[in-house]
N, C-alpha and C. Protein backbone atom coordinates (compact mmCIF):
# COMPACT_ATOMS: atom_id res chain seq x y z
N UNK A 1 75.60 106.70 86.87
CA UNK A 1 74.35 105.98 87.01
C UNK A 1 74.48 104.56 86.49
N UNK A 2 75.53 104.14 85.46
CA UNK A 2 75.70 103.32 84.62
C UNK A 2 76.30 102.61 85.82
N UNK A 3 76.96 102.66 87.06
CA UNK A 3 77.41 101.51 87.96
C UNK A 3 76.20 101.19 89.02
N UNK A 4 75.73 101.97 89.18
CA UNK A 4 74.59 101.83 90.21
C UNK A 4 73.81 100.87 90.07
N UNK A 5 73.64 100.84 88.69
CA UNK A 5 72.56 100.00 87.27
C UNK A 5 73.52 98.61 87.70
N UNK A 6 74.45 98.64 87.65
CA UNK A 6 74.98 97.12 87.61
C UNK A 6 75.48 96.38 89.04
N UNK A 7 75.24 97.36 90.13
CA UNK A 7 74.76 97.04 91.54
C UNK A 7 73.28 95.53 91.55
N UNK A 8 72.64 96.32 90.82
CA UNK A 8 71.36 95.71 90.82
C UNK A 8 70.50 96.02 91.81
N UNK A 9 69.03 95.76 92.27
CA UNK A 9 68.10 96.03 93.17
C UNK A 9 67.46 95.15 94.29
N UNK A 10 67.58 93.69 93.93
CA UNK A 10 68.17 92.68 94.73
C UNK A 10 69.16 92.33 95.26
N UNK A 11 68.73 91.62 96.33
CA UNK A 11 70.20 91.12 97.01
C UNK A 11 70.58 89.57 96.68
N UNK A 12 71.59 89.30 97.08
CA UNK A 12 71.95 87.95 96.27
C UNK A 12 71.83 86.99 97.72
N UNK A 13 72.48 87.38 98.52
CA UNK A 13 72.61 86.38 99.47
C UNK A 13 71.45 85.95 100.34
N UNK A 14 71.11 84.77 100.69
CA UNK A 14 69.57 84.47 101.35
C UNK A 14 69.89 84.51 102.83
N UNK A 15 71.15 84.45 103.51
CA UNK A 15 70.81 84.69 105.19
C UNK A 15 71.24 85.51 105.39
N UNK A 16 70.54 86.48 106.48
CA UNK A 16 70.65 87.57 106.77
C UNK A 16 71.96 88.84 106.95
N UNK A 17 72.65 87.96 108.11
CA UNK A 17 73.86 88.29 108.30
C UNK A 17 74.64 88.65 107.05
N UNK A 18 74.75 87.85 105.82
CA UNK A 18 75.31 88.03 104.61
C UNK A 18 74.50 88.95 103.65
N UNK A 19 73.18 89.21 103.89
CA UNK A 19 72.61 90.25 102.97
C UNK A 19 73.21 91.64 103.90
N UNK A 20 73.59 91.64 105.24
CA UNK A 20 73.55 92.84 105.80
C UNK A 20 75.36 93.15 105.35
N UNK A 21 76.03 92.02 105.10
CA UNK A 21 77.25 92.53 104.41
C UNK A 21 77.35 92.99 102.91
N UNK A 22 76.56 92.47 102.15
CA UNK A 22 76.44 92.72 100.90
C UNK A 22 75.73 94.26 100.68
N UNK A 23 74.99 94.66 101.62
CA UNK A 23 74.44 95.90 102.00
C UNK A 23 75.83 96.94 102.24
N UNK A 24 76.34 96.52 103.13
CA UNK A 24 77.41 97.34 103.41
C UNK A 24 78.71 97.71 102.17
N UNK A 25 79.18 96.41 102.14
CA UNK A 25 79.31 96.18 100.37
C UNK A 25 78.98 97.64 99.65
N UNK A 26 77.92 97.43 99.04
CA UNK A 26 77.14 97.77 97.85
C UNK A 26 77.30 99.80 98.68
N UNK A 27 77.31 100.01 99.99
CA UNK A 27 77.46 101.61 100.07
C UNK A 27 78.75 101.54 100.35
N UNK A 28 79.79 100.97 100.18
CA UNK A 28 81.30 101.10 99.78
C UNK A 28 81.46 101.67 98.48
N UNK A 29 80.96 100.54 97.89
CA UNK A 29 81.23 101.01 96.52
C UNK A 29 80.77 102.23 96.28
N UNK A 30 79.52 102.95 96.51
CA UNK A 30 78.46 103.89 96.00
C UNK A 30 79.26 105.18 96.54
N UNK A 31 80.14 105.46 98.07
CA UNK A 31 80.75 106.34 98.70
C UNK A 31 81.56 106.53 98.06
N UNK A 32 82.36 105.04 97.13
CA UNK A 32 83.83 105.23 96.66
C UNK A 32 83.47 106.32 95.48
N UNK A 33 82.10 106.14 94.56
CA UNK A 33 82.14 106.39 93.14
C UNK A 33 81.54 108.35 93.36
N UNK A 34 81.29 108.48 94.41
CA UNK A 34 80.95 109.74 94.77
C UNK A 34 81.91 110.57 95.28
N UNK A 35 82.96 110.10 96.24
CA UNK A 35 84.33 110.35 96.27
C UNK A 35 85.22 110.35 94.82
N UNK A 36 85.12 109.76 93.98
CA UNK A 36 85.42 110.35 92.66
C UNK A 36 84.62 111.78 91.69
N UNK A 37 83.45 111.76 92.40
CA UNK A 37 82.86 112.81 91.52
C UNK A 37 82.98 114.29 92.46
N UNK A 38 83.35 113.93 93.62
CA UNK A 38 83.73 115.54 94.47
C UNK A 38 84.93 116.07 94.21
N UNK A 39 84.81 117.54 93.13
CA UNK A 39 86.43 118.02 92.87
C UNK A 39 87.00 118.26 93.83
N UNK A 40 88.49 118.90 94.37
CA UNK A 40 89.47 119.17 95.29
C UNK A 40 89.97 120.41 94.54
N UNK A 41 89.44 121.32 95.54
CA UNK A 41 89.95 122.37 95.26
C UNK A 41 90.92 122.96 96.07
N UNK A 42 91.75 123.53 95.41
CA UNK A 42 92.75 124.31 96.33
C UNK A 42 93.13 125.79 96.25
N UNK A 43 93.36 126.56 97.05
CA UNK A 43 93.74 127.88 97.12
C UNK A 43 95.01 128.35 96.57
N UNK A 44 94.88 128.87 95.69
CA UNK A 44 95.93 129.68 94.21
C UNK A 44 96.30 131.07 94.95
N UNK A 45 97.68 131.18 95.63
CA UNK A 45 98.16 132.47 95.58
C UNK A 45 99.00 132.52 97.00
């Protein structure tokens, strides 16, 4: 939660095109940090 928090809730960039990358951006990161929290499990035997 502590990175999400430092995402912030605004966007920074004022024309469009560049808020819609900073958008995209910002669910890179959020996929990456959730892809760290899904274990990998594997089949023992």
């Amino acid at each position: 939660m502590h990175c999400v928090k430092l995402l912030g809730q605004s966007l920074m960039a004022r024309d469009f095109d560049r808020q819609v990358t900073e958008i995209q951006i910002r669910i890179a990161v959020l996929n990456g940090f959730t892809a760290l929290g899904i274990p990998v499990t594997e089949a023992v035997g």
